[in-house]
Protein backbone atom coordinates (compact mmCIF):
# COMPACT_ATOMS: atom_id res chain seq x y z
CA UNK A 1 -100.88 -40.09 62.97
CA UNK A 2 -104.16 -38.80 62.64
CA UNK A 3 -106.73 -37.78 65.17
CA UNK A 4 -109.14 -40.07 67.16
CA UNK A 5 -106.77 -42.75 67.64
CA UNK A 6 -106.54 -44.59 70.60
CA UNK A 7 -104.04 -47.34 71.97
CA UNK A 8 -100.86 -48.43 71.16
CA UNK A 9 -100.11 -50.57 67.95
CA UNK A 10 -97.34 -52.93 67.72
CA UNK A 11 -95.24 -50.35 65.84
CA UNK A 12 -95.91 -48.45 69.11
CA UNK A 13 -98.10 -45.54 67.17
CA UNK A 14 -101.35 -44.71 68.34
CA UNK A 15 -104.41 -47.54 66.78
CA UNK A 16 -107.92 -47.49 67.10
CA UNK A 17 -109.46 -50.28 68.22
CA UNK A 18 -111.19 -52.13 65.50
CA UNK A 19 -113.76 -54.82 64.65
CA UNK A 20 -111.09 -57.33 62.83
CA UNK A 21 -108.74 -56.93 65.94
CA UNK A 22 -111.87 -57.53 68.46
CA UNK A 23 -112.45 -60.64 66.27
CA UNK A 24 -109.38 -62.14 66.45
CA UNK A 25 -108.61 -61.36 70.63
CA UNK A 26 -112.13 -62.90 71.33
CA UNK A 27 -111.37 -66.03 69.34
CA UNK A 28 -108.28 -66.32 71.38
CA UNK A 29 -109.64 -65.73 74.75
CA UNK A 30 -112.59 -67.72 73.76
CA UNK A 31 -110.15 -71.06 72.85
CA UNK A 32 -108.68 -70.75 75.93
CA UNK A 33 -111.78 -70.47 78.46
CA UNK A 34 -113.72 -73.16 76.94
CA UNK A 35 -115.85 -71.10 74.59
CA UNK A 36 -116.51 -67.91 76.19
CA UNK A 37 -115.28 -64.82 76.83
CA UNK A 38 -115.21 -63.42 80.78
CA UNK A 39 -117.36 -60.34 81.55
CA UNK A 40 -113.80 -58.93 83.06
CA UNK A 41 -111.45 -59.71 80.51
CA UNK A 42 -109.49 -57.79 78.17
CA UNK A 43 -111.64 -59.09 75.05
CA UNK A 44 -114.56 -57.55 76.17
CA UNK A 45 -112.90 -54.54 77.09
CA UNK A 46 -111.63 -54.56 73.25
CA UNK A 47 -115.33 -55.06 72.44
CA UNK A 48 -116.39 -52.61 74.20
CA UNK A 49 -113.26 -50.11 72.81
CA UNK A 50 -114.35 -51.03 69.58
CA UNK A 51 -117.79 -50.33 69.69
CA UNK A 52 -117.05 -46.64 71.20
CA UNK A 53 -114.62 -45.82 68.08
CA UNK A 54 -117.04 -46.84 65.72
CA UNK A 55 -119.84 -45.27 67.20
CA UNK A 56 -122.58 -47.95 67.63
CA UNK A 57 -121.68 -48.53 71.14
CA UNK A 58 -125.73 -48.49 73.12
C-alpha cells in the first residue's frame, strides 16, 4: 500500500477516494432521490473526500 490512502476498498486495502468513484455514487444517490444529491448524504461526503485527496478542495 502506499502512503496517503484513505478508506477501505472492496479488497479491504486502504483507497483514496477518487473522482470516477464520486461519479458513479452521485449518479446512484442522484437516481434514487429524484435528481439530487442530499447536503447530508454519503455522496457528498465522497465529494467532499475526493476533493481533499486531490487537493482542489476551496
Amino acid at each position: 500500500m502506499s502512503k496517503g490512502k484513505t478508506g477501505k476498498g472492496r479488497s479491504g486495502g486502504k483507497v483514496a477516494m477518487n473522482p470516477q468513484a464520486v461519479a458513479r455514487i452521485q449518479s446512484a444517490t442522484a437516481q434514487k432521490s429524484g435528481g439530487g444529491v442530499p447536503k447530508a448524504s454519503f455522496a457528498a461526503r465522497a465529494q467532499r473526500a475526493a476533493a481533499k485527496n486531490s487537493g482542489t478542495r476551496k
